[in-house]
Protein backbone atom coordinates (compact mmCIF):
# COMPACT_ATOMS: atom_id res chain seq x y z
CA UNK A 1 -7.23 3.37 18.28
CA UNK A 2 -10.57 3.93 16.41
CA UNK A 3 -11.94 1.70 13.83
CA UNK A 4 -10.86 4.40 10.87
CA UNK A 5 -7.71 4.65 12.02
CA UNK A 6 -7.45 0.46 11.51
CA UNK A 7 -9.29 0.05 8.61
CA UNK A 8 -6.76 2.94 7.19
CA UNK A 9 -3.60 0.61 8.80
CA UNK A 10 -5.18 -2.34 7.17
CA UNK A 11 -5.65 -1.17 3.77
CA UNK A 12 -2.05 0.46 3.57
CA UNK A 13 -0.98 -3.16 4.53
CA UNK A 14 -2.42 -4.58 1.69
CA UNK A 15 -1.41 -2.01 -0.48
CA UNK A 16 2.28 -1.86 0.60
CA UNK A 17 2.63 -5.63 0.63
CA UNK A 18 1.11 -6.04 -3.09
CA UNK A 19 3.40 -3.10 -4.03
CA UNK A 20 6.34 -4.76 -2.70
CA UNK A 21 5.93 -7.76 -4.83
CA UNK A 22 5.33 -5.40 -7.71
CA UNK A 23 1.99 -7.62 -8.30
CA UNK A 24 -1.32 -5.54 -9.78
CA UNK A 25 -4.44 -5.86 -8.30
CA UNK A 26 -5.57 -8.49 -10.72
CA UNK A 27 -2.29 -10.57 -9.96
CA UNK A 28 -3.40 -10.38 -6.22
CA UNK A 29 -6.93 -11.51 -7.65
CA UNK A 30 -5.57 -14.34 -9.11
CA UNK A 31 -2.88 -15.71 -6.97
CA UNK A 32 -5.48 -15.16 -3.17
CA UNK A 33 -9.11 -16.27 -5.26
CA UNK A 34 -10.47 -12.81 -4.07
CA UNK A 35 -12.51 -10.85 -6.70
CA UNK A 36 -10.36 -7.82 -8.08
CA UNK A 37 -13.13 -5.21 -6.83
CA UNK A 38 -12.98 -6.49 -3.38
CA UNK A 39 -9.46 -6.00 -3.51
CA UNK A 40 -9.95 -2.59 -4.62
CA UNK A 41 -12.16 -2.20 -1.87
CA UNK A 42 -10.24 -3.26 1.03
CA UNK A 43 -7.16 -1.02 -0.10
CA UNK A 44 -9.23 1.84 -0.78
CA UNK A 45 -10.74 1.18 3.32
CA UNK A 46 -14.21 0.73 1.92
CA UNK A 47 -14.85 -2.91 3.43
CA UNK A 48 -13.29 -4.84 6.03
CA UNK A 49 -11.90 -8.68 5.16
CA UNK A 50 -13.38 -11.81 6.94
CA UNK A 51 -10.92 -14.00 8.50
CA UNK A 52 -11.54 -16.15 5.65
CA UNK A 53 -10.36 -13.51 3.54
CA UNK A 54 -7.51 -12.82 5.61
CA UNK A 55 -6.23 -15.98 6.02
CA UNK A 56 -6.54 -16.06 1.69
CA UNK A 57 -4.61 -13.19 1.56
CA UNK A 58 -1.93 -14.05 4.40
CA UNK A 59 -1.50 -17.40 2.29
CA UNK A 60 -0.99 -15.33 -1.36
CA UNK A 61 2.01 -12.85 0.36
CA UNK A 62 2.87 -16.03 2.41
CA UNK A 63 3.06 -14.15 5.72
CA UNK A 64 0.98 -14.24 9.22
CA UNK A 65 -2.85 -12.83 8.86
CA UNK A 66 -2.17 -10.85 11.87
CA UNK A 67 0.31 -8.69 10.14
CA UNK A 68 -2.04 -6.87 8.16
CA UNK A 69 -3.36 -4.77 11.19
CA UNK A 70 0.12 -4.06 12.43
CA UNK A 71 0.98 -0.18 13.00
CA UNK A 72 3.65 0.91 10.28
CA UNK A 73 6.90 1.33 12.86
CA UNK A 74 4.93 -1.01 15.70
CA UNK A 75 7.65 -3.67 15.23
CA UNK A 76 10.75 -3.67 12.62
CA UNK A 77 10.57 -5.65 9.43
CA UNK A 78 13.38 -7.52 10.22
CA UNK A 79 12.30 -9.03 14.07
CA UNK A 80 12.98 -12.24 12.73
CA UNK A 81 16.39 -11.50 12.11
CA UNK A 82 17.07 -9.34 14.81
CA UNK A 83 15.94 -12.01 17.26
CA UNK A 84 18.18 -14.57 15.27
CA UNK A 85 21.40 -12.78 15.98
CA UNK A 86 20.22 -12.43 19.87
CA UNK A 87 19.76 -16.03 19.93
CA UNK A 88 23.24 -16.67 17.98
CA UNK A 89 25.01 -14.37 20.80
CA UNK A 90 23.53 -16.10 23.52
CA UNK A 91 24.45 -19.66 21.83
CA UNK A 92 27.71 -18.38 21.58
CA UNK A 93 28.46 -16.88 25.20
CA UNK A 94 26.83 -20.31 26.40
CA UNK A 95 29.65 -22.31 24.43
CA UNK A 96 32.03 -20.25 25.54
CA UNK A 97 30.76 -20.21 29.23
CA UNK A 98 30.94 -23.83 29.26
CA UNK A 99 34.83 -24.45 26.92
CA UNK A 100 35.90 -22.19 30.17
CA UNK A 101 34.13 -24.52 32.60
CA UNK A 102 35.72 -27.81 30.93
CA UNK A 103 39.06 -25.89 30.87
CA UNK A 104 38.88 -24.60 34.89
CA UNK A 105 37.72 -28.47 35.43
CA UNK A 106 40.77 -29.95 33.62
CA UNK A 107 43.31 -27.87 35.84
């Protein structure tokens, strides 16, 4: 992967995030302490963020810095979740293993 093709990964991040919480660029000003031409800046691939700046802006959309240099389609949206119902299933076959094992034990 080149540097364009991140910095181009990173600003659509940005951009797709703010636009999901239907917040303006001044909104995202306001709520991360970044300067609104900055902001402009990173989501029009201009200028790279610090970590500093990262970490400001992970903090405003309340989500891990690292996400903003994730590939569109890398993970899905909803790991979280997905994972969750693996580790339901698993709970579940594990209780069940073991109501069998008490029950074959009892006999």
């Amino acid at each position: 992967m080149t540097e364009k093709e991140l910095r181009s990964i990173f600003s659509e991040n940005i951009k797709e995030r703010r636009s999901s919480c239907n917040w303006s660029q001044v909104q995202l000003a306001q709520k991360s302490g970044i300067s609104v031409n900055f902001i402009n800046d990173l989501e029009a691939g201009r200028k790279w963020a610090s970590p500093a700046t990262l970490v400001k802006l992970a903090k405003a959309f309340k989500m891990e810095a690292y996400e903003f240099l994730k590939p569109p389609g890398l993970l899905p949206d909803n790991l979280n979740g997905i994972l969750q119902k693996y580790a339901d299933s698993i709970h579940h076959a594990l209780e069940q293993t073991r109501h069998e094992f008490v029950q074959t034990e009892q006999k």
